[in-house]
C-alpha atoms as a PDB file:
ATOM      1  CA  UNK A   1      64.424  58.702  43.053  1.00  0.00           C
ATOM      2  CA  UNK A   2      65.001  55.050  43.140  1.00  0.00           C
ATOM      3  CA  UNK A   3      61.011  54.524  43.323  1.00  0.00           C
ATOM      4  CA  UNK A   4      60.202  56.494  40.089  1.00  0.00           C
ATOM      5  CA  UNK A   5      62.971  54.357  38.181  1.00  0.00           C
ATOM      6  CA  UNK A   6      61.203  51.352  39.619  1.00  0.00           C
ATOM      7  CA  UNK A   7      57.800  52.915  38.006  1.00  0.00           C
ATOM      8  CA  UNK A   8      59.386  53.807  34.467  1.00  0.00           C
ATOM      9  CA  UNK A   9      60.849  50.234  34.368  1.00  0.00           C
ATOM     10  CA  UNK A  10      57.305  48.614  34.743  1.00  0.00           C
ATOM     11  CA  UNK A  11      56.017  50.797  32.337  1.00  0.00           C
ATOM     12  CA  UNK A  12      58.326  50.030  29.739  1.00  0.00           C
ATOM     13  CA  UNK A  13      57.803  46.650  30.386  1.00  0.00           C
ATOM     14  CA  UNK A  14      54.122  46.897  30.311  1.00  0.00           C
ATOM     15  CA  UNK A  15      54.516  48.814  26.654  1.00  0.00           C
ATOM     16  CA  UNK A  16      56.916  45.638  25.361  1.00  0.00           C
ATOM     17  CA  UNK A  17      53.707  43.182  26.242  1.00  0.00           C
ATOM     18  CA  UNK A  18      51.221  45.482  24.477  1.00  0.00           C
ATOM     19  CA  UNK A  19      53.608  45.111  21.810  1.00  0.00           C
ATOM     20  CA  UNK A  20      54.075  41.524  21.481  1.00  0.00           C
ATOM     21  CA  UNK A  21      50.610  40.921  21.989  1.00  0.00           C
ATOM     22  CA  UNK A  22      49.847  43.119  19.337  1.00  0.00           C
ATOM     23  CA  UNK A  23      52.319  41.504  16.853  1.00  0.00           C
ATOM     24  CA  UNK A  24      50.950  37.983  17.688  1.00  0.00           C
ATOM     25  CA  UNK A  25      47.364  39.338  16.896  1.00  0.00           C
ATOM     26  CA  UNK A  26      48.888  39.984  13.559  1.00  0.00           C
ATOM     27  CA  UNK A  27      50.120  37.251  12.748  1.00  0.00           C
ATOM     28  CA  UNK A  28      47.309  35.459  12.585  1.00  0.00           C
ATOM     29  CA  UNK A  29      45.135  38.339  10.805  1.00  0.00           C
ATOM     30  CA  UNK A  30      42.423  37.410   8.497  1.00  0.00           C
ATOM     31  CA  UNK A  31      44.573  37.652   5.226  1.00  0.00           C
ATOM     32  CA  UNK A  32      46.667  34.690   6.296  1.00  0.00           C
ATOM     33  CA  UNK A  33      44.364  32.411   6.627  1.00  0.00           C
ATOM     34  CA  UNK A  34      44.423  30.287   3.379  1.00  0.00           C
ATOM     35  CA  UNK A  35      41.007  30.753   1.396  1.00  0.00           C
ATOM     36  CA  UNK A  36      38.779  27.440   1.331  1.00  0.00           C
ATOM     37  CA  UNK A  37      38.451  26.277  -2.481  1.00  0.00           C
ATOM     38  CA  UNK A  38      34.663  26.572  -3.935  1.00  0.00           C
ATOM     39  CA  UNK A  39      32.972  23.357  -4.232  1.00  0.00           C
ATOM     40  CA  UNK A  40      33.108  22.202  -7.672  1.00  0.00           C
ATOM     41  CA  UNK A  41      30.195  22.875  -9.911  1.00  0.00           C
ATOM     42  CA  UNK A  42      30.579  20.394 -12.735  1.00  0.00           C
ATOM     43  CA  UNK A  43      30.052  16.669 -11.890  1.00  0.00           C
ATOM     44  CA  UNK A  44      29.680  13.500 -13.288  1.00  0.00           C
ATOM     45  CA  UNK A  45      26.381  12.706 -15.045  1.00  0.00           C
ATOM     46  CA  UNK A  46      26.139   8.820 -15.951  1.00  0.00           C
ATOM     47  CA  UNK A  47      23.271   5.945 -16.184  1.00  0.00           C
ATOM     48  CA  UNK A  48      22.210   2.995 -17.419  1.00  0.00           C
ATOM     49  CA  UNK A  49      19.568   3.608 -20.364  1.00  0.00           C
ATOM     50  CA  UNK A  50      17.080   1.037 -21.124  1.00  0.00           C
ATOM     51  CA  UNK A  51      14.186   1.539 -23.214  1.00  0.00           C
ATOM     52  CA  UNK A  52      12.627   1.752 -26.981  1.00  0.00           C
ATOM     53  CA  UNK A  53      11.838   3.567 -30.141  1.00  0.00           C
ATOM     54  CA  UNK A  54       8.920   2.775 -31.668  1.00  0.00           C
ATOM     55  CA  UNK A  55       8.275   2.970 -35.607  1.00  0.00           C
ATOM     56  CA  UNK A  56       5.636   3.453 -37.071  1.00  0.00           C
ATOM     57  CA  UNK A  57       5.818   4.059 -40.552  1.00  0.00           C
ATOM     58  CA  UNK A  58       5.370   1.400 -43.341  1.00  0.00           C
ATOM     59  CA  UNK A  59       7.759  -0.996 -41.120  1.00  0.00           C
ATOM     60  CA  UNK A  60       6.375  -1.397 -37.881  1.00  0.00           C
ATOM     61  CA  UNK A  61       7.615  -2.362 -34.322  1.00  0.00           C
ATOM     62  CA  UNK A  62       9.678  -2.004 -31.410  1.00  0.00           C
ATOM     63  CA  UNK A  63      13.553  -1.379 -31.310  1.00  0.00           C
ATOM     64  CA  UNK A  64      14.558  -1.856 -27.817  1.00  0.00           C
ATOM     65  CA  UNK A  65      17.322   0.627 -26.697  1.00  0.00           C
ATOM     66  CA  UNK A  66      19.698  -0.849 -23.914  1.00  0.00           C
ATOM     67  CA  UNK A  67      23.566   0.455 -23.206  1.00  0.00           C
ATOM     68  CA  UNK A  68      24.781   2.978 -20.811  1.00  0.00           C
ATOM     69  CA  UNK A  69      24.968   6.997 -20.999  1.00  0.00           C
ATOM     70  CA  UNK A  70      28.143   8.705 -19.550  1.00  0.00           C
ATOM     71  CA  UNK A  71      28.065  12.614 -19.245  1.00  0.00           C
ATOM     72  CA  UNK A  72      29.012  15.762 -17.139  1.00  0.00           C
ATOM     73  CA  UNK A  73      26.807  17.964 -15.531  1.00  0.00           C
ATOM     74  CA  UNK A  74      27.068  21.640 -14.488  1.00  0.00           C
ATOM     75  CA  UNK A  75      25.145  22.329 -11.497  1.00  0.00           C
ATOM     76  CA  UNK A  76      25.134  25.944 -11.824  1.00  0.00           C
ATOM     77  CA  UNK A  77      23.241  26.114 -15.217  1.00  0.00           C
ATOM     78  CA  UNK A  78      21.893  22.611 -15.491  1.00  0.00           C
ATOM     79  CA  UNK A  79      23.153  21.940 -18.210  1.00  0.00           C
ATOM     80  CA  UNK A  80      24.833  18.939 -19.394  1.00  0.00           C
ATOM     81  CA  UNK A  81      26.855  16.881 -22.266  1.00  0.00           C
ATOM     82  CA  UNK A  82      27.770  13.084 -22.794  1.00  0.00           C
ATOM     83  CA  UNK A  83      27.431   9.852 -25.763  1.00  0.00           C
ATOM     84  CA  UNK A  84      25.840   6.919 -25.195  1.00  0.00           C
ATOM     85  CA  UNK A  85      27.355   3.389 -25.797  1.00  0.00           C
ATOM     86  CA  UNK A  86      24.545   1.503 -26.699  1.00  0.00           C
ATOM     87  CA  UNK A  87      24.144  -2.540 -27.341  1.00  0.00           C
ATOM     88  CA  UNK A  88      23.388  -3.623 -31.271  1.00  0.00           C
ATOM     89  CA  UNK A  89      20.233  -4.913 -30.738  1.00  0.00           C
ATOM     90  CA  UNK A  90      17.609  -7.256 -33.182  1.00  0.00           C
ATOM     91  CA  UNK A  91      13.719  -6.320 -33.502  1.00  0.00           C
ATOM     92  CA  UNK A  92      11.367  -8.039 -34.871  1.00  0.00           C
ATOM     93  CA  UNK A  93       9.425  -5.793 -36.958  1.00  0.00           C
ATOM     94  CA  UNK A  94       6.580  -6.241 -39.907  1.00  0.00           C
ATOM     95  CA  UNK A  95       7.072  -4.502 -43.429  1.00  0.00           C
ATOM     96  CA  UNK A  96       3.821  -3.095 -44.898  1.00  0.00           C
ATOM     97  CA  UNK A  97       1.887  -5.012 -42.188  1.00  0.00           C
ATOM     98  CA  UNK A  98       2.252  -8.467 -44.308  1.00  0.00           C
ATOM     99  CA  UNK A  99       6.238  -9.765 -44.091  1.00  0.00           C
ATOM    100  CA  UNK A 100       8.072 -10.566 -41.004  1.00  0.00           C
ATOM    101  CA  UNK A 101      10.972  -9.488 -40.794  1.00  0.00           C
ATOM    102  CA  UNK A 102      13.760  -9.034 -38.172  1.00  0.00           C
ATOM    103  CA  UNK A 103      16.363  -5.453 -38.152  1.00  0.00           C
ATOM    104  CA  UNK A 104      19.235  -5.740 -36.739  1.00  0.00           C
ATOM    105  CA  UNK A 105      19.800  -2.283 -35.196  1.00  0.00           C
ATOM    106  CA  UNK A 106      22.477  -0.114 -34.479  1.00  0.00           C
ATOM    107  CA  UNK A 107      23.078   4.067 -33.155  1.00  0.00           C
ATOM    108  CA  UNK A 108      25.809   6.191 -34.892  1.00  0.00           C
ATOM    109  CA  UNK A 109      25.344   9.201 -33.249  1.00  0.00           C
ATOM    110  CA  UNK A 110      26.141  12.601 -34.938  1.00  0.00           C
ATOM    111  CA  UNK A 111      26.654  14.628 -32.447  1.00  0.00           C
ATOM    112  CA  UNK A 112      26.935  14.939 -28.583  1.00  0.00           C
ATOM    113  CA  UNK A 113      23.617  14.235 -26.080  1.00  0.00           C
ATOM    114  CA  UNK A 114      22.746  17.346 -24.659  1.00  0.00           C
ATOM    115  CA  UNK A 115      20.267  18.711 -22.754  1.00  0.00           C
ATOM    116  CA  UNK A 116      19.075  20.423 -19.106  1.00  0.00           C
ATOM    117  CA  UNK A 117      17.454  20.342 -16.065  1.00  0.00           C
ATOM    118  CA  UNK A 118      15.271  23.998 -15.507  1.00  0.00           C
ATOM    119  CA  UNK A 119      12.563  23.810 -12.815  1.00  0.00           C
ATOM    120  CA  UNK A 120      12.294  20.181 -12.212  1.00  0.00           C
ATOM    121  CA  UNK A 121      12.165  18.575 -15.983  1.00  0.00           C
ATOM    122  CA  UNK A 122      14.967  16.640 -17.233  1.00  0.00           C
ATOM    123  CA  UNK A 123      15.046  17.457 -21.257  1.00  0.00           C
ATOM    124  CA  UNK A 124      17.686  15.346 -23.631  1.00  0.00           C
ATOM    125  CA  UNK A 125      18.715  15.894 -27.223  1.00  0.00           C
ATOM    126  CA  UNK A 126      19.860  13.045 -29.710  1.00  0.00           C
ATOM    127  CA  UNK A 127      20.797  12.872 -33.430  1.00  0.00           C
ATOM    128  CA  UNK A 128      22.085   9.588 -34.685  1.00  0.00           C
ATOM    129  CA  UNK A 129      22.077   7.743 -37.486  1.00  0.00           C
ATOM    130  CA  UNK A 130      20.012   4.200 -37.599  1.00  0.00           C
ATOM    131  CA  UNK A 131      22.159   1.295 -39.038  1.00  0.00           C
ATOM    132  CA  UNK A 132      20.830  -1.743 -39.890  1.00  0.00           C
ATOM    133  CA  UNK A 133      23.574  -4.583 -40.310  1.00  0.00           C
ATOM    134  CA  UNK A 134      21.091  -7.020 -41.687  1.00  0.00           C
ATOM    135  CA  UNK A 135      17.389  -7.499 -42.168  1.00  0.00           C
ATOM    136  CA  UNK A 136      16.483 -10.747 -42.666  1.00  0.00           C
ATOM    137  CA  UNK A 137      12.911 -11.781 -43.507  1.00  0.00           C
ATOM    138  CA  UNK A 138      11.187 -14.046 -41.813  1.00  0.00           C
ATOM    139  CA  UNK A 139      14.226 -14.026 -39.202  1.00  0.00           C
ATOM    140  CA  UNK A 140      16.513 -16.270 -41.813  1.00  0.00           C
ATOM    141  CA  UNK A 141      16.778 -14.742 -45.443  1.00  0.00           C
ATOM    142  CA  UNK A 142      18.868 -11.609 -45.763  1.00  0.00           C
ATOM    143  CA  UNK A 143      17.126  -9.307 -47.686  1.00  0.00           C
ATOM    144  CA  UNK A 144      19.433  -6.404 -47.047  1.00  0.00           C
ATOM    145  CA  UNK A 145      22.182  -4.636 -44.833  1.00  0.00           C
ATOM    146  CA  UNK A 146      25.295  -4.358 -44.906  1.00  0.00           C
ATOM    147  CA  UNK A 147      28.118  -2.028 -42.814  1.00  0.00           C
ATOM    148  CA  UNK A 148      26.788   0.899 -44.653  1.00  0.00           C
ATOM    149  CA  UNK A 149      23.236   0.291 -44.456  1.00  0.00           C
ATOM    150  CA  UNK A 150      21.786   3.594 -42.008  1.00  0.00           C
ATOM    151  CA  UNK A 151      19.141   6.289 -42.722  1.00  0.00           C
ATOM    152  CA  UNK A 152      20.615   9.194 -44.924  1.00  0.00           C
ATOM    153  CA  UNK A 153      19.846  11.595 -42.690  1.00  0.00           C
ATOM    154  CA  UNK A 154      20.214  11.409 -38.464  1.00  0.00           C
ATOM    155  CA  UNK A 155      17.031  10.743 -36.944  1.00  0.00           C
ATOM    156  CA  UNK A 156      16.720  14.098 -34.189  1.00  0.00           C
ATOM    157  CA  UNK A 157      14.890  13.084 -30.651  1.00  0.00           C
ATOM    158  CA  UNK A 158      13.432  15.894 -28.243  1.00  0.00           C
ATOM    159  CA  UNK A 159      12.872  13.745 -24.985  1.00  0.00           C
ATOM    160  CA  UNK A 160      11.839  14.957 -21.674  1.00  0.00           C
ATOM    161  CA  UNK A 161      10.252  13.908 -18.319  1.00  0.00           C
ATOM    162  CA  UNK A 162       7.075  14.310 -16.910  1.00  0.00           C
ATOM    163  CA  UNK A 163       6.239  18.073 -16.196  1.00  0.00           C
ATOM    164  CA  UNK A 164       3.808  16.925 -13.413  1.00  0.00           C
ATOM    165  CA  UNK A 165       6.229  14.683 -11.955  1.00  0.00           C
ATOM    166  CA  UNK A 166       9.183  17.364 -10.829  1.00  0.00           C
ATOM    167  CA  UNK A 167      12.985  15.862 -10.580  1.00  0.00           C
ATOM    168  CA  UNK A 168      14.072  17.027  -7.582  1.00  0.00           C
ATOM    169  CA  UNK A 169      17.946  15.490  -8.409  1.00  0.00           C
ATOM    170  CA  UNK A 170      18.929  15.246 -12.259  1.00  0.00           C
ATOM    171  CA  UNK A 171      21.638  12.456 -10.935  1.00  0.00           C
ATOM    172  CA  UNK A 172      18.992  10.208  -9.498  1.00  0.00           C
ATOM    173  CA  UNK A 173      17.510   9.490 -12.927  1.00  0.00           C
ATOM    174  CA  UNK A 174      14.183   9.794 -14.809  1.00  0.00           C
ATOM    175  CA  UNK A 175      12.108   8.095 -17.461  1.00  0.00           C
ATOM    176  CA  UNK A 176      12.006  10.635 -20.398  1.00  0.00           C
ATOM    177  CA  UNK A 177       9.907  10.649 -23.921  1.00  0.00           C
ATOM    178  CA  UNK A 178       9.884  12.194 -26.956  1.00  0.00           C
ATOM    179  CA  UNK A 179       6.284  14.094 -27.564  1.00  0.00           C
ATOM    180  CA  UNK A 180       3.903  15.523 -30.260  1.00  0.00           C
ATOM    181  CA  UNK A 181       5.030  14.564 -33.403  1.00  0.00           C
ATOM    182  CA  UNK A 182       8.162  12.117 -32.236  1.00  0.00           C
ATOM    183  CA  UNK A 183      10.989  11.864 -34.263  1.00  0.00           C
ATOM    184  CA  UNK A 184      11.963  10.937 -38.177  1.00  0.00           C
ATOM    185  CA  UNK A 185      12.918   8.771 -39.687  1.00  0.00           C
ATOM    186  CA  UNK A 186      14.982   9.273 -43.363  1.00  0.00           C
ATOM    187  CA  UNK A 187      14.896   6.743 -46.685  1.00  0.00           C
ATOM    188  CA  UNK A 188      17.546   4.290 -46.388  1.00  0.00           C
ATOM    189  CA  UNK A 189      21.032   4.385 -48.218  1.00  0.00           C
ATOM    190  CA  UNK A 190      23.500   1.823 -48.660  1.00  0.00           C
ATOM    191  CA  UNK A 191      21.307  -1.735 -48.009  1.00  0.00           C
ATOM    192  CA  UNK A 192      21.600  -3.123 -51.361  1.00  0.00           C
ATOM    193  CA  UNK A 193      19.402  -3.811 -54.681  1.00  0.00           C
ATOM    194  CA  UNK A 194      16.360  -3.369 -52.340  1.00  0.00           C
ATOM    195  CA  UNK A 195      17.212  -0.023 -51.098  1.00  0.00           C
ATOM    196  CA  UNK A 196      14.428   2.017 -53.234  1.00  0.00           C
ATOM    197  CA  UNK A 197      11.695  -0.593 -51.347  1.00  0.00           C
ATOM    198  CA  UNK A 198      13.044  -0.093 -48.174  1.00  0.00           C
ATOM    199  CA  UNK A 199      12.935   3.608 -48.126  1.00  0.00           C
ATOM    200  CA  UNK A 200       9.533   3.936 -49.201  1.00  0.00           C
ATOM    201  CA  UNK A 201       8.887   2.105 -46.152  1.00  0.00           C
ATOM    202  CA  UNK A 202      10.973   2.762 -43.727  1.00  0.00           C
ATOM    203  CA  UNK A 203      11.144   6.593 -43.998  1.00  0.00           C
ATOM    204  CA  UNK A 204       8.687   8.623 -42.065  1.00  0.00           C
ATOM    205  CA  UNK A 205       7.703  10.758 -39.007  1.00  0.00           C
ATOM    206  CA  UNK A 206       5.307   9.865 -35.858  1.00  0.00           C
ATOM    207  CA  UNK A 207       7.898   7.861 -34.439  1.00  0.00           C
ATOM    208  CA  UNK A 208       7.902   7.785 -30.339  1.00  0.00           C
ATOM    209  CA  UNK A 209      11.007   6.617 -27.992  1.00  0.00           C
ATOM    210  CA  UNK A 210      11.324   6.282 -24.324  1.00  0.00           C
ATOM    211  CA  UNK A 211      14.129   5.898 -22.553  1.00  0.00           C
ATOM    212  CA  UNK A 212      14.706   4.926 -18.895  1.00  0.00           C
ATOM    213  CA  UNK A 213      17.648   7.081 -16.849  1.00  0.00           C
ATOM    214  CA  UNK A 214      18.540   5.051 -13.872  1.00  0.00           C
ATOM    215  CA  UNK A 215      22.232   5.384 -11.610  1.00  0.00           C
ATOM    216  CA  UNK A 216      24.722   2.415 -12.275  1.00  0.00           C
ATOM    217  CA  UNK A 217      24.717  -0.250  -9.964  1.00  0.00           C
ATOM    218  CA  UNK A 218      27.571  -0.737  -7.737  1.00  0.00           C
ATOM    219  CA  UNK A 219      29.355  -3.752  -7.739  1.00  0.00           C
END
């Protein structure tokens, strides 16, 4: 009988591999294996903005538009949020087609910059305030300004890129512009004794702005 203890011994050790081999298997079973974390959806969205709006209502010229935009994007929707921190800047601008005169200009915006990317167009929303520190005519004599000097009422831009041009990255940048009727511009409050003249000037629609989205440089 010593043979068939021989053969039982085998088998049992045969049944304590299965075992073990079984139990390692386990071990490393799929619900032990940490889960990879998604990639992030929401990214940073920033650029340098160069550009200009354009008046023209009874003052007339060019107010060139230079700072930097700083936002956050959400890849999943294409949507996105952010404020610009633009540079005061000074135009030279005529009143009523006749008097020189050169606006210092300044953005208080009155709410966030919004906007999307859908099916290759980049489309931005800003509302801001124009301030005007001082206007000086003929580039020397202050006429009017002051720290409260700004259009009653926050001047609302629709801009977008090029439909025919598709964006195929809304981080590489674009070159975007309001359309149709442009933007508006309210009557003037707070600029002194001449603030009645101003506004009948100043305020108005047909007003076009382009602005140029480009990544910051490094360095």
């Amino acid at each position: 009988m010593r043979w068939l203890r021989g053969v039982t011994a085998l088998s049992a050790g045969a049944a304590l591999l299965t075992f073990g081999a079984g139990a390692a298997a386990a071990s490393v079973g799929p619900e032990d294996v940490a889960p990879s974390s998604p990639a992030p959806t929401t990214v940073p969205m920033n650029f340098d903005a160069q550009g200009w709006a354009e008046v023209r209502t009874g003052i007339r010229g060019r107010v060139t538009i230079a700072g930097s935009f700083r936002g956050t994007l959400d890849r999943a929707t294409g949507r996105y949020t952010g404020g610009f921190a633009l540079t005061p800047t000074r135009a030279h601008v005529t009143v009523l087609g006749i008097l020189p005169v050169v606006a210092e200009t300044d953005w208080a915006f009155t709410e966030p910059v919004s906007g999307e990317w859908r099916d290759g167009v980049l489309t931005m929303r800003v509302a801001a305030r124009i301030k005007h520190p001082r206007l000086l005519a003929f580039g020397t004599i202050q006429v009017a300004g002051g720290p409260n000097c700004a259009t009653r009422n926050p001047s609302v831009m629709e801009l977008r890129s090029t439909p025919s041009t598709p964006i195929g990255d809304p981080l590489a940048g674009a070159t975007l512009t309001t359309s149709g009727q442009g933007f508006s511009i309210s009557a003037l409050s707070g600029c002194g004794a001449l603030d009645g003249l101003l506004s009948a000037v100043a305020a108005g629609s047909g007003n076009q702005a382009t602005l140029q989205l480009t990544p910051p440089k490094l360095g």
